[in-house]
C-alpha atoms as a PDB file:
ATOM      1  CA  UNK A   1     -77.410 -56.611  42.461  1.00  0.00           C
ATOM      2  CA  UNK A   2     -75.175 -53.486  42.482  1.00  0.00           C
ATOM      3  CA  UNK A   3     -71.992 -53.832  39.814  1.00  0.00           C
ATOM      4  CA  UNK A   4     -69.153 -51.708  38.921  1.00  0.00           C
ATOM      5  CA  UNK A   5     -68.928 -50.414  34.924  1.00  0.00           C
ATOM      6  CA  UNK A   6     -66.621 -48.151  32.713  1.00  0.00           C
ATOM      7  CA  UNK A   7     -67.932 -46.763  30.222  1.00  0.00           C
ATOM      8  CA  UNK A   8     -65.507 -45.257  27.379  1.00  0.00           C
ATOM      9  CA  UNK A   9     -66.625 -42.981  24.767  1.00  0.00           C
ATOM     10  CA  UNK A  10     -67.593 -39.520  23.888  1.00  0.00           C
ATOM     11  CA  UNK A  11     -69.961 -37.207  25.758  1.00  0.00           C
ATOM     12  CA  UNK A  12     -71.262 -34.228  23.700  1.00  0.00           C
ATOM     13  CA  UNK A  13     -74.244 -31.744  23.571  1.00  0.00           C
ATOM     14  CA  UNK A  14     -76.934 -32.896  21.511  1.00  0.00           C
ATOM     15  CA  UNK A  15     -78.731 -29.855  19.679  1.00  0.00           C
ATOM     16  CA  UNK A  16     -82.114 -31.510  19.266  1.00  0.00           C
ATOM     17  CA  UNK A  17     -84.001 -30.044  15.905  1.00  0.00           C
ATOM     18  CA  UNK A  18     -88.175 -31.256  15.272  1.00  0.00           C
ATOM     19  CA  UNK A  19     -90.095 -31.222  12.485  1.00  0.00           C
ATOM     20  CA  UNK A  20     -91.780 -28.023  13.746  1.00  0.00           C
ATOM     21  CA  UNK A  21     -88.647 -26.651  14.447  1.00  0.00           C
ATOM     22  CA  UNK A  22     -88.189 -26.362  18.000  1.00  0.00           C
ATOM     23  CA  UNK A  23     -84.613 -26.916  19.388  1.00  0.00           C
ATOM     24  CA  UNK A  24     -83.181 -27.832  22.714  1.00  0.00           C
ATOM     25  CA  UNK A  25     -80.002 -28.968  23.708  1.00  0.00           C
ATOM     26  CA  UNK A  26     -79.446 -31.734  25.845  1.00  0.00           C
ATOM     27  CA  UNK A  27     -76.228 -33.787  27.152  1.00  0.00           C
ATOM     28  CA  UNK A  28     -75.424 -36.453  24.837  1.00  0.00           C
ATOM     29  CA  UNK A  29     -73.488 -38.931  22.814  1.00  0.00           C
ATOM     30  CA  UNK A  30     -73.911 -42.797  23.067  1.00  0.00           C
ATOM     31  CA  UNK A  31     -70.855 -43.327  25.720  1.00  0.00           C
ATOM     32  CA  UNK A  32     -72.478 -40.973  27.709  1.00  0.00           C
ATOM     33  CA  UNK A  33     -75.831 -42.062  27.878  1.00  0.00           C
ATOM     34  CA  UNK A  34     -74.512 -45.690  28.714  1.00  0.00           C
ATOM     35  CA  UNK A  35     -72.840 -44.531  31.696  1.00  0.00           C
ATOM     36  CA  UNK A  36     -76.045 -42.276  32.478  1.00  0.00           C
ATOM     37  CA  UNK A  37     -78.284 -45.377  32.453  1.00  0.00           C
ATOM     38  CA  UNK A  38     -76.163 -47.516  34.472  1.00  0.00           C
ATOM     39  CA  UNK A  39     -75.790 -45.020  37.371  1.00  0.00           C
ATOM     40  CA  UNK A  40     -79.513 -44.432  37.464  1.00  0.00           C
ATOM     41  CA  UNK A  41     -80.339 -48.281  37.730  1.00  0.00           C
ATOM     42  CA  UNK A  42     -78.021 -47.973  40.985  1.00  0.00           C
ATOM     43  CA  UNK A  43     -74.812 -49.494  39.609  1.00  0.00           C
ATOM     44  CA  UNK A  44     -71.169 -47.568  40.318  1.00  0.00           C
ATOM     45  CA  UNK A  45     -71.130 -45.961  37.125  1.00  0.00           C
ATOM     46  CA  UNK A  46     -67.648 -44.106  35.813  1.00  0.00           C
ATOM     47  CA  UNK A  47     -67.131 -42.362  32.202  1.00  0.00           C
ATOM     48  CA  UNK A  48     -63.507 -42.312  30.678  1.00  0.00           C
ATOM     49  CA  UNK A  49     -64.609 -38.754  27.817  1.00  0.00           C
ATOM     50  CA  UNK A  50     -63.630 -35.817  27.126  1.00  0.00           C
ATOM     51  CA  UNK A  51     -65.202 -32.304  27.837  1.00  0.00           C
ATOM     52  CA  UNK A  52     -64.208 -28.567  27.653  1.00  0.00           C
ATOM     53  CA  UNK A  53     -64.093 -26.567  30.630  1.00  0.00           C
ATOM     54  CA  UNK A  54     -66.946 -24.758  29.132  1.00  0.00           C
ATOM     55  CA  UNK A  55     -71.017 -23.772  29.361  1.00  0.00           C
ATOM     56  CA  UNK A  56     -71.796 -27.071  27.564  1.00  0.00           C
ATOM     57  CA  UNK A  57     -69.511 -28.734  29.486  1.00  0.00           C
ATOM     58  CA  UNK A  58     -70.607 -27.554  32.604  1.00  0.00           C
ATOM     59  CA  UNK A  59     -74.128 -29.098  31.835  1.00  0.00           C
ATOM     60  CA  UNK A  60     -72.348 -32.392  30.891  1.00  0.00           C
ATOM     61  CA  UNK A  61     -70.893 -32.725  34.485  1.00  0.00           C
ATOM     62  CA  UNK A  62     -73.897 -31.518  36.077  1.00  0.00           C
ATOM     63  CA  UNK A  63     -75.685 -34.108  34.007  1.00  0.00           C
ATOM     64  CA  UNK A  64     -73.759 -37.123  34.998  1.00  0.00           C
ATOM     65  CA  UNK A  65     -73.203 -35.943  38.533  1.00  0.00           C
ATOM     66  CA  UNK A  66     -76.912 -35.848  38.927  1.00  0.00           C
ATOM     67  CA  UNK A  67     -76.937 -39.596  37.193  1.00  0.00           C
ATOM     68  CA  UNK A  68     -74.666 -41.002  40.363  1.00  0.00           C
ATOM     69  CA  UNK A  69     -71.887 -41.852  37.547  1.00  0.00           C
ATOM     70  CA  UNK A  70     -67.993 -40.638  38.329  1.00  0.00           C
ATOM     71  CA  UNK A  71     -65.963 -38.819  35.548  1.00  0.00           C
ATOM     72  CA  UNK A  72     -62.471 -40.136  35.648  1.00  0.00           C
ATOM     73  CA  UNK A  73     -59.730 -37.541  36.012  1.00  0.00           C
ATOM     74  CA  UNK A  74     -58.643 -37.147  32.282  1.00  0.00           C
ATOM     75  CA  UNK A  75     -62.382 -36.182  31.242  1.00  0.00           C
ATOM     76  CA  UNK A  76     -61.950 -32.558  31.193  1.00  0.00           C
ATOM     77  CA  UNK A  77     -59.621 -30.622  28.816  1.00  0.00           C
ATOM     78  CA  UNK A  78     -59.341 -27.764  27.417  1.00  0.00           C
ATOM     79  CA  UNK A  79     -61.118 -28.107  24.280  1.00  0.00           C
ATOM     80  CA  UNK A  80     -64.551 -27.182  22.974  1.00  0.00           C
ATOM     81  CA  UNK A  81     -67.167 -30.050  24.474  1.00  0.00           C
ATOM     82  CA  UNK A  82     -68.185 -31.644  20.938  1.00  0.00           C
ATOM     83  CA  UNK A  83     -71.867 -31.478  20.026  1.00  0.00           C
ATOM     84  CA  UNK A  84     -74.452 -33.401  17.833  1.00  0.00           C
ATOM     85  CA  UNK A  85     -77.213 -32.044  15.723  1.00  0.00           C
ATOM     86  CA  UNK A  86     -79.908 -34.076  15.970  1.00  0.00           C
ATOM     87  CA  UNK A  87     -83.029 -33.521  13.632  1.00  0.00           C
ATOM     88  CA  UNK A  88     -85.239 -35.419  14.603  1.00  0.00           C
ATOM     89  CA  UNK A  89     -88.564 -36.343  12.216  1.00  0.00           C
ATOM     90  CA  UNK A  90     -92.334 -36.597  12.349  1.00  0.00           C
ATOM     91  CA  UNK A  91     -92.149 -40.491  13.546  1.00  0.00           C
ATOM     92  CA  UNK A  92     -89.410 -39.589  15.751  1.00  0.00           C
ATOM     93  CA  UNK A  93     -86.345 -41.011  14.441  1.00  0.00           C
ATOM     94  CA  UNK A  94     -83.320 -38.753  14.562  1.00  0.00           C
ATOM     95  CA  UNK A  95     -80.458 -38.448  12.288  1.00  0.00           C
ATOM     96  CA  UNK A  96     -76.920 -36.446  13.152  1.00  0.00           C
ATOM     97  CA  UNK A  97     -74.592 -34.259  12.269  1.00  0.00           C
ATOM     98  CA  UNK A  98     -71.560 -34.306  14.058  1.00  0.00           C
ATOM     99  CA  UNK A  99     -68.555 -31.389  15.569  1.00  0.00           C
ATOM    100  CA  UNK A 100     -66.846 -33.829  17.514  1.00  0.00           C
ATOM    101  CA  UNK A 101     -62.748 -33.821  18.895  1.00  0.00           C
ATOM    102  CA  UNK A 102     -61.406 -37.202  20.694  1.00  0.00           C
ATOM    103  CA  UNK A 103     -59.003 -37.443  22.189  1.00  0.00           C
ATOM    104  CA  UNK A 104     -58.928 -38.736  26.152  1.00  0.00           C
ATOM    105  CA  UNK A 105     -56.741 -39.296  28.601  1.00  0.00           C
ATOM    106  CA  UNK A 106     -56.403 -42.737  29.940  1.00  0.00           C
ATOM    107  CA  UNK A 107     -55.708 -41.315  34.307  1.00  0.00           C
ATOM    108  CA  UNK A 108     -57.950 -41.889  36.979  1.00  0.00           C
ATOM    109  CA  UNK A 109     -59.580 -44.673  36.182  1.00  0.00           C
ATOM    110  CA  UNK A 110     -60.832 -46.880  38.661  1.00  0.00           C
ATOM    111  CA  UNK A 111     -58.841 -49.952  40.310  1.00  0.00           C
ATOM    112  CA  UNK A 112     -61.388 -52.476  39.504  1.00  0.00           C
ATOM    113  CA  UNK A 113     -64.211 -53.219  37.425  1.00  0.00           C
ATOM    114  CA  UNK A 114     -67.144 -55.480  36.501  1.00  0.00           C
ATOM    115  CA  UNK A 115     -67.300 -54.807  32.529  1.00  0.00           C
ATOM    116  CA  UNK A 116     -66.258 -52.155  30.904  1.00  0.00           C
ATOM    117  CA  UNK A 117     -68.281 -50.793  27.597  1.00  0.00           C
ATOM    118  CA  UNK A 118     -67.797 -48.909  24.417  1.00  0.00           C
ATOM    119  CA  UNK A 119     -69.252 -47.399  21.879  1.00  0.00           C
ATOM    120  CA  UNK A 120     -70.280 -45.143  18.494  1.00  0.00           C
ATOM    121  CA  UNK A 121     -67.519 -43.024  17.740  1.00  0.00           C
ATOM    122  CA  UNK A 122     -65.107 -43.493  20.693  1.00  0.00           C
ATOM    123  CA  UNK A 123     -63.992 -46.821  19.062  1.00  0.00           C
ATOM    124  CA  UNK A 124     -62.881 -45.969  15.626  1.00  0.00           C
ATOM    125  CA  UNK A 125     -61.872 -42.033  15.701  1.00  0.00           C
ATOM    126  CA  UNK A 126     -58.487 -40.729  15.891  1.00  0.00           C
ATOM    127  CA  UNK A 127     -56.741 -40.496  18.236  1.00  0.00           C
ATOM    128  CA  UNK A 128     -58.984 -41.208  21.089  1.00  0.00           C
ATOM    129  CA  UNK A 129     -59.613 -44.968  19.571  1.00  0.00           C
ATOM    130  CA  UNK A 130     -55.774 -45.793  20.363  1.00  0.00           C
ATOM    131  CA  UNK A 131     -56.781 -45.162  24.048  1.00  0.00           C
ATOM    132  CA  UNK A 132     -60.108 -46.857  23.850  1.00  0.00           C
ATOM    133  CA  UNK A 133     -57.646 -49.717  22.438  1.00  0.00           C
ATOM    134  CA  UNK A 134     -55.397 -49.632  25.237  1.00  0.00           C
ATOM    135  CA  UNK A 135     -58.143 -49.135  28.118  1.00  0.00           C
ATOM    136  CA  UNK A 136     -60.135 -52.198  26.896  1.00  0.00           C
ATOM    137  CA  UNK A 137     -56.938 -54.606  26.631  1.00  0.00           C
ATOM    138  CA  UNK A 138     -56.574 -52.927  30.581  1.00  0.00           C
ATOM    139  CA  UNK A 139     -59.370 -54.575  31.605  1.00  0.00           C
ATOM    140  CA  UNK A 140     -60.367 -57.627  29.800  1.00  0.00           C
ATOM    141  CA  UNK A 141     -58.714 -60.037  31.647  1.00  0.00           C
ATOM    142  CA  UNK A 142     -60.694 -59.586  34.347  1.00  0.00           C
ATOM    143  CA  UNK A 143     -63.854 -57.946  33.116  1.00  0.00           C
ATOM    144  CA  UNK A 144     -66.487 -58.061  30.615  1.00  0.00           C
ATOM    145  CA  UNK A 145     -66.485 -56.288  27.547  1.00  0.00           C
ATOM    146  CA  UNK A 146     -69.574 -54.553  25.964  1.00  0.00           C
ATOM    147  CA  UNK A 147     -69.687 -53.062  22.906  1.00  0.00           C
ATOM    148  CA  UNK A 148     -71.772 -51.410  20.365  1.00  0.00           C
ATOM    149  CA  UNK A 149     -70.592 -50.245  16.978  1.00  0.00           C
ATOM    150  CA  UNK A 150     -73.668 -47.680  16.491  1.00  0.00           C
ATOM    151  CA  UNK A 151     -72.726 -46.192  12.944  1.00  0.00           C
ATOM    152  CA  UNK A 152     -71.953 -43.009  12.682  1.00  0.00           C
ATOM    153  CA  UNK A 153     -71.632 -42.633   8.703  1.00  0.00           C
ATOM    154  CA  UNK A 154     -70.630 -38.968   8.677  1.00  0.00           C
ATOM    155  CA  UNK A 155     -67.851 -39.624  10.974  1.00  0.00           C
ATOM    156  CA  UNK A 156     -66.499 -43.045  10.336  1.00  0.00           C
ATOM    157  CA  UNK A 157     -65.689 -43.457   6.640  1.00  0.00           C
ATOM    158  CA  UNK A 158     -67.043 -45.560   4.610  1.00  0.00           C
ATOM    159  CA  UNK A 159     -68.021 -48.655   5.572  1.00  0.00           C
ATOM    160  CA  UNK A 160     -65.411 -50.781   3.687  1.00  0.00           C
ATOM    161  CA  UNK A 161     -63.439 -48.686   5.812  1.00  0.00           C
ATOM    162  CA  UNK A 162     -64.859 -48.938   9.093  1.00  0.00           C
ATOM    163  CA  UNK A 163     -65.662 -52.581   9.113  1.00  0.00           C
ATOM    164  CA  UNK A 164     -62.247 -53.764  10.008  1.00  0.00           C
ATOM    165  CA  UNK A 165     -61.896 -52.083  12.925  1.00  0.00           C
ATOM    166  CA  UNK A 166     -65.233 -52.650  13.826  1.00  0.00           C
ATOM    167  CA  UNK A 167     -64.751 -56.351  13.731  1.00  0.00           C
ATOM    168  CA  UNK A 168     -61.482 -56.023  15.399  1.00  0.00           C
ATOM    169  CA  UNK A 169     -63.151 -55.256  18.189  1.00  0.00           C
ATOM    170  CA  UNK A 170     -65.995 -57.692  18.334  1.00  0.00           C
ATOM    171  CA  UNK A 171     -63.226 -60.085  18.184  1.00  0.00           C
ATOM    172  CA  UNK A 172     -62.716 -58.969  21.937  1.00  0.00           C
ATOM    173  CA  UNK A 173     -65.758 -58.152  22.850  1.00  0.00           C
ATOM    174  CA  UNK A 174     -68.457 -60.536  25.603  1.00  0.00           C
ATOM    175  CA  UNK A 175     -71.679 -58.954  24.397  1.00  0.00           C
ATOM    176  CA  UNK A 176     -72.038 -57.001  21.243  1.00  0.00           C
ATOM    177  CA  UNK A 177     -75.324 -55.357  20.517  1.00  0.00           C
ATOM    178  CA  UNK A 178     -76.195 -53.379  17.177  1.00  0.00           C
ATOM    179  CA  UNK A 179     -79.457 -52.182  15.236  1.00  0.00           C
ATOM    180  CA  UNK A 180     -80.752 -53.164  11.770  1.00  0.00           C
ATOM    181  CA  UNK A 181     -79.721 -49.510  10.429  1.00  0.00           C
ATOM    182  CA  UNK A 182     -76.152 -50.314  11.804  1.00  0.00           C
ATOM    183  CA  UNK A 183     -76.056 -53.507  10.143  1.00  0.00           C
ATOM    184  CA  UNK A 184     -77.456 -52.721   7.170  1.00  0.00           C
ATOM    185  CA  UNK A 185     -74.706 -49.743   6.339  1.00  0.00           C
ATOM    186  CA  UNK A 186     -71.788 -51.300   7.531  1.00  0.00           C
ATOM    187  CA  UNK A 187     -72.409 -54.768   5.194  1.00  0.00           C
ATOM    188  CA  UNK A 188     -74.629 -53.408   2.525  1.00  0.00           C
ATOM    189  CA  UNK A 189     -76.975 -56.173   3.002  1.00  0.00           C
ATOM    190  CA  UNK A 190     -80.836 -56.555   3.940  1.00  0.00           C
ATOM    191  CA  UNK A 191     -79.654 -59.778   5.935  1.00  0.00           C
ATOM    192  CA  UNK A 192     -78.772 -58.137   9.140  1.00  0.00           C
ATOM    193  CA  UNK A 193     -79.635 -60.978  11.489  1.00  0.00           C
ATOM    194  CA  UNK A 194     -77.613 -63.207   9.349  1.00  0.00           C
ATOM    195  CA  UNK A 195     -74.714 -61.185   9.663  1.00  0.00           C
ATOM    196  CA  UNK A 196     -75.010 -60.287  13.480  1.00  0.00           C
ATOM    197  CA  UNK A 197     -75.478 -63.822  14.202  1.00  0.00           C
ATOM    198  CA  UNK A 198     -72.071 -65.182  12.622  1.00  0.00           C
ATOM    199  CA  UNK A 199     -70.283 -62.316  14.333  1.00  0.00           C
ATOM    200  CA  UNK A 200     -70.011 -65.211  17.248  1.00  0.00           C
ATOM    201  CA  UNK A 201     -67.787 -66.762  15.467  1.00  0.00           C
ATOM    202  CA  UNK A 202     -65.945 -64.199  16.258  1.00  0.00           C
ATOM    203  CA  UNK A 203     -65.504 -64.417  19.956  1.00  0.00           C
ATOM    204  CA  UNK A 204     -68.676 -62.928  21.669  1.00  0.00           C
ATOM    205  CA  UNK A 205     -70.913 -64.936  23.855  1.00  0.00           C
ATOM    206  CA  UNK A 206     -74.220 -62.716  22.878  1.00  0.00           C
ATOM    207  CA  UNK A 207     -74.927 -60.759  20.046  1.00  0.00           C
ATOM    208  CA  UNK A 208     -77.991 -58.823  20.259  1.00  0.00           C
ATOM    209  CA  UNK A 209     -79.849 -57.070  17.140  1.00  0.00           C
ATOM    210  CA  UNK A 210     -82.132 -54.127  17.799  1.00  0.00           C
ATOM    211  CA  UNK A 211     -85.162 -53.797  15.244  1.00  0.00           C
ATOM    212  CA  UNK A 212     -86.860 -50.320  16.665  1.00  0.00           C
ATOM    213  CA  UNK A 213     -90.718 -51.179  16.656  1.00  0.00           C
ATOM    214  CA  UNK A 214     -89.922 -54.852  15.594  1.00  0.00           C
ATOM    215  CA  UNK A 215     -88.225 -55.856  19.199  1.00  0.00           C
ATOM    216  CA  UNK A 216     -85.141 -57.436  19.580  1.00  0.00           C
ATOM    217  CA  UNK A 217     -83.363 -60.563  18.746  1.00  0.00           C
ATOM    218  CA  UNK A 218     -80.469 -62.582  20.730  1.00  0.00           C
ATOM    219  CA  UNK A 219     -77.978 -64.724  19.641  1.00  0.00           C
ATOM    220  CA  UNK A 220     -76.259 -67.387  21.587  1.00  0.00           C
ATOM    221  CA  UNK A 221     -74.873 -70.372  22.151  1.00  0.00           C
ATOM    222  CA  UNK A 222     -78.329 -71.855  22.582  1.00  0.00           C
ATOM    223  CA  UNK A 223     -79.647 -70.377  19.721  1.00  0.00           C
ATOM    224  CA  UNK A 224     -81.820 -67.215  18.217  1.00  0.00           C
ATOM    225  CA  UNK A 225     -83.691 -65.976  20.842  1.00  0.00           C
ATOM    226  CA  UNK A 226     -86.289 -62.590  20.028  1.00  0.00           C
ATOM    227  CA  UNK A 227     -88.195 -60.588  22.370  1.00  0.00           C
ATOM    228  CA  UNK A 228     -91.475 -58.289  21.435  1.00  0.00           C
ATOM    229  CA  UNK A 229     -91.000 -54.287  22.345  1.00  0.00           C
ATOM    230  CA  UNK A 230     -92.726 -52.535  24.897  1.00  0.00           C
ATOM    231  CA  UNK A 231     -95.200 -50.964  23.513  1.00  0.00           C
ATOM    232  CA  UNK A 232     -94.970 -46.780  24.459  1.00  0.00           C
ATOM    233  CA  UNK A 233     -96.273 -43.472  22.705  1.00  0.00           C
ATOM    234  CA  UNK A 234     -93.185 -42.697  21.044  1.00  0.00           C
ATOM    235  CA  UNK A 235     -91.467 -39.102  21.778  1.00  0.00           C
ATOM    236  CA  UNK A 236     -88.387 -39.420  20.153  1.00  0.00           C
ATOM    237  CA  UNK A 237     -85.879 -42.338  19.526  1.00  0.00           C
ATOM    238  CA  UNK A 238     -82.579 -40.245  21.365  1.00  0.00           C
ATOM    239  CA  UNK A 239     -80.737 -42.553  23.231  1.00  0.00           C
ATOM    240  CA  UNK A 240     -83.147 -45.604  22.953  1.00  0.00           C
ATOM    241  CA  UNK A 241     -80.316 -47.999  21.825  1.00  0.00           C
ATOM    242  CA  UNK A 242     -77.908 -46.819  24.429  1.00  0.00           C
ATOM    243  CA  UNK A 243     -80.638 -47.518  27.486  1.00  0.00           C
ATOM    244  CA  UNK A 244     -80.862 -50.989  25.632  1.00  0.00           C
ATOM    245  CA  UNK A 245     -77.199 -51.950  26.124  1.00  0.00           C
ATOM    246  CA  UNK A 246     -77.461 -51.058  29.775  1.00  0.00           C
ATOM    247  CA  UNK A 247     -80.129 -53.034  30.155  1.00  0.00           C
ATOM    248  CA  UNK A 248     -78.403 -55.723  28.949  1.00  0.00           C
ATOM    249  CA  UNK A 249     -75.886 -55.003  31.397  1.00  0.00           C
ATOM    250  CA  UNK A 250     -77.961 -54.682  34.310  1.00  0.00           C
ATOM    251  CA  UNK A 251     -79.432 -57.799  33.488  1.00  0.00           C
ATOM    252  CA  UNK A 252     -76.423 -59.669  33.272  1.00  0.00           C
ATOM    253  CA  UNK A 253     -75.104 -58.453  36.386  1.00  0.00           C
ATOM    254  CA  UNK A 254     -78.565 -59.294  38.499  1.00  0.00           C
ATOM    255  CA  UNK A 255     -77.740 -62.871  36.885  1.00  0.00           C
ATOM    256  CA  UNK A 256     -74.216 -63.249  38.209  1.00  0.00           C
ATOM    257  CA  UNK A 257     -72.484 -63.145  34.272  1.00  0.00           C
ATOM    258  CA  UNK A 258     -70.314 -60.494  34.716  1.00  0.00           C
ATOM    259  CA  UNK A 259     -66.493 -60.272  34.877  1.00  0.00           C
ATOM    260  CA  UNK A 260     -63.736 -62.164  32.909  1.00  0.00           C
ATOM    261  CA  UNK A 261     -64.171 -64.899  35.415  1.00  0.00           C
ATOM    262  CA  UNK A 262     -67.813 -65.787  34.631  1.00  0.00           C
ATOM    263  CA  UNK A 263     -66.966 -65.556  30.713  1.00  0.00           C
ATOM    264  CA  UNK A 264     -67.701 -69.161  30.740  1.00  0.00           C
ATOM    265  CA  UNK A 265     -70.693 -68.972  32.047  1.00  0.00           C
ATOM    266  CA  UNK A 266     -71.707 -66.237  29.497  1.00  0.00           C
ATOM    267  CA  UNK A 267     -71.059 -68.284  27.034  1.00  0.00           C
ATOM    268  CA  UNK A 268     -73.337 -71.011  28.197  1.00  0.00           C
ATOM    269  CA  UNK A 269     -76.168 -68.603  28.965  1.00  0.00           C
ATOM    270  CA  UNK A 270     -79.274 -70.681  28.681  1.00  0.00           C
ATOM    271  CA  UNK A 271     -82.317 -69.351  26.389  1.00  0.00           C
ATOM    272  CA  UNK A 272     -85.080 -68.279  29.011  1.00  0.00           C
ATOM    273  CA  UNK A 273     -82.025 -66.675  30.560  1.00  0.00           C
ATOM    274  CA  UNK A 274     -81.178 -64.824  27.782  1.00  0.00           C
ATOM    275  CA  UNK A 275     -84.594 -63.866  27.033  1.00  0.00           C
ATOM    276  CA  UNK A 276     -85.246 -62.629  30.666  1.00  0.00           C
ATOM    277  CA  UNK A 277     -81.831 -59.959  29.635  1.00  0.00           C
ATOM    278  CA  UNK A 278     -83.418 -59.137  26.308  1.00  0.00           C
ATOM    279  CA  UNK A 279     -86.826 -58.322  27.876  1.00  0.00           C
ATOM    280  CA  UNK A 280     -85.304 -56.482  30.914  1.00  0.00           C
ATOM    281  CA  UNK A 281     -83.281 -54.003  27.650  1.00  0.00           C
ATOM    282  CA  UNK A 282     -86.446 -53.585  25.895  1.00  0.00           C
ATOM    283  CA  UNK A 283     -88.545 -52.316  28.874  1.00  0.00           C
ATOM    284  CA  UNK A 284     -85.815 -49.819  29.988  1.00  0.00           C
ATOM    285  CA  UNK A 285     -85.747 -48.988  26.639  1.00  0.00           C
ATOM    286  CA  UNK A 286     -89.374 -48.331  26.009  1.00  0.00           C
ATOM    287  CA  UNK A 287     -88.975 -45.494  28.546  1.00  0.00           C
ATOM    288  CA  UNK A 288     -86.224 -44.115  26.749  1.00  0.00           C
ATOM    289  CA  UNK A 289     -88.193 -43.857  23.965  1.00  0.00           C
ATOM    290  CA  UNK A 290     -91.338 -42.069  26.075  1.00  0.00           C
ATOM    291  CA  UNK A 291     -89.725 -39.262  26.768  1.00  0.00           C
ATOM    292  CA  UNK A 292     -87.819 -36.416  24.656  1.00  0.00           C
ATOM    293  CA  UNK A 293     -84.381 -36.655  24.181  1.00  0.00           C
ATOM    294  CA  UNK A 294     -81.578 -39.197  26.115  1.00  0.00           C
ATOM    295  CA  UNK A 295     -83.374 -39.939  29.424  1.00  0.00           C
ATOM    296  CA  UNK A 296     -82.752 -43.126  30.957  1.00  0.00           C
ATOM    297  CA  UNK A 297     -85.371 -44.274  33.591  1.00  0.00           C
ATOM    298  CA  UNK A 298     -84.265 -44.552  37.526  1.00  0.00           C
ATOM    299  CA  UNK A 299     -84.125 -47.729  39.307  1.00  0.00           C
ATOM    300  CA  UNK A 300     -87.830 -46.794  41.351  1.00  0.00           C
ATOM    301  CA  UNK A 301     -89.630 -46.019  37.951  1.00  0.00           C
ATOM    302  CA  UNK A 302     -88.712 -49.705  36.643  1.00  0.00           C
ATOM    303  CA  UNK A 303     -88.268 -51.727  39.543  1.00  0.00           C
ATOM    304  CA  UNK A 304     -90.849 -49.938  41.649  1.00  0.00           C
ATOM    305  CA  UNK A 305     -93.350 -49.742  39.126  1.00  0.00           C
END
């Protein structure tokens, strides 16, 4: 089942650094690589960001043209595109470093949409987050809202600082999903499931921890629900937790629980329901993590497979 998404949030190059020191640069940024995922997997797939009308932003549009997903007419400016240092280690994990501007412009976005999602930086940096603000209050009363704080330490503050407006937008959010390293900055606390569980009470119908090679774990009305991972050579970890909120996504949408109209149903989601979403997230994420840097699978490598 085909659905319509927004995705709001930055788009960057990621400079990609190994252990052996060999770089590549690749398009990037969290927002980005949502939006990527979704128009792969078939869905109608647009990106409210913000490029340069330069070389690396010439590969960004090339990128997500390729993808099937739709800039929206305020996505290219004339600023720098941002990029992301990513160094990544000898188990794979990456860590960034960050020359990022945001600031959007909220035109051309489309008429109608099925849930919108945001992420990472996009949310909480000045002055783009002001827009982010306003597109999401746009749409959510008749669409779902996604979101998925994904820390960005260097960027954001510190945490004390960050969490407020982090929360604030849980508050609004459908489906929140997060990892343990997210957790675990923003709260100071080793009791990340704890805390990702009682953000319900805070308005979301699912929140979902991610726990890299521990699998994932679901929260909802009917209760804690986890899911093994998909076991994969690992190549790097680049855009693993953004293929996972997709996933969730695409899930939901295959199971009729998307828009501001089913937000009832969401709420109600059952527990082999919810499981079936988590699993459907891990596996596209498993892919993710195959392959070097941000690369989502297509629709025919899952669902043909």
């Amino acid at each position: 089942m085909t659905a319509t998404y927004l995705t709001v949030g930055e788009a960057l190059t990621d400079i990609v650094t190994r252990a052996d020191g060999d770089s590549t640069e690749y398009p990037g940024g969290s927002p980005l690589n949502v939006a990527v995922a979704l128009g792969r997997l078939g869905h109608s797939s647009h990106l409210l960001t913000m490029i340069g009308q330069d070389a690396r932003g010439e590969q960004i549009r090339r990128h997500v043209e390729e993808s099937r997903v739709q800039l929206t007419g305020g996505s290219i400016g004339p600023e720098p595109t941002s990029t992301a240092l990513a160094m990544i280690d000898a188990e794979g994990t990456a860590t960034y470093q960050f020359d990022i501007a945001w600031a959007p412009r909220e035109t051309g976005l489309p008429e109608h949409v099925d849930a919108l999602h945001t992420s990472s930086i996009a949310a909480v940096l000045s002055p783009g987050a002001a827009t982010v603000a306003s597109v999401l209050e746009r749409y959510r009363p008749t669409a779902t809202i996604s979101y998925d704080p994904n820390a960005r330490p260097s960027l954001m503050g510190s945490a004390a600082q960050t969490r407020p407006a982090i929360e604030a937008i849980i508050a609004r959010a459908d489906v929140v999903k997060t990892s343990d390293e997210d957790v675990a900055w923003l709260y100071g606390t080793d009791d990340v499931e704890d805390v990702v569980a009682s953000w319900r009470e805070l308005g979301p119908a699912i929140t979902v921890l991610t726990r890299g090679g521990e699998g994932a774990v679901g929260f909802a009305a009917a209760g804690r629900i986890a899911v093994d991972p998909v076991k994969v050579e690992v190549a790097d970890t680049v855009g693993a937790g953004d293929t996972f909120s997709a996933g969730l996504l695409d899930a939901l949408g295959t199971a009729g629980l998307l828009g501001a109209v089913q937000r009832e149903g969401l709420h109600a989601i059952g527990a082999e329901q919810l499981r079936t979403v988590l699993a459907r997230a891990a596996r596209l994420a498993a892919v993710t993590v195959s392959r070097p840097g941000a690369n989502p699978p297509w629709a025919h490598e899952i669902d043909g497979a």
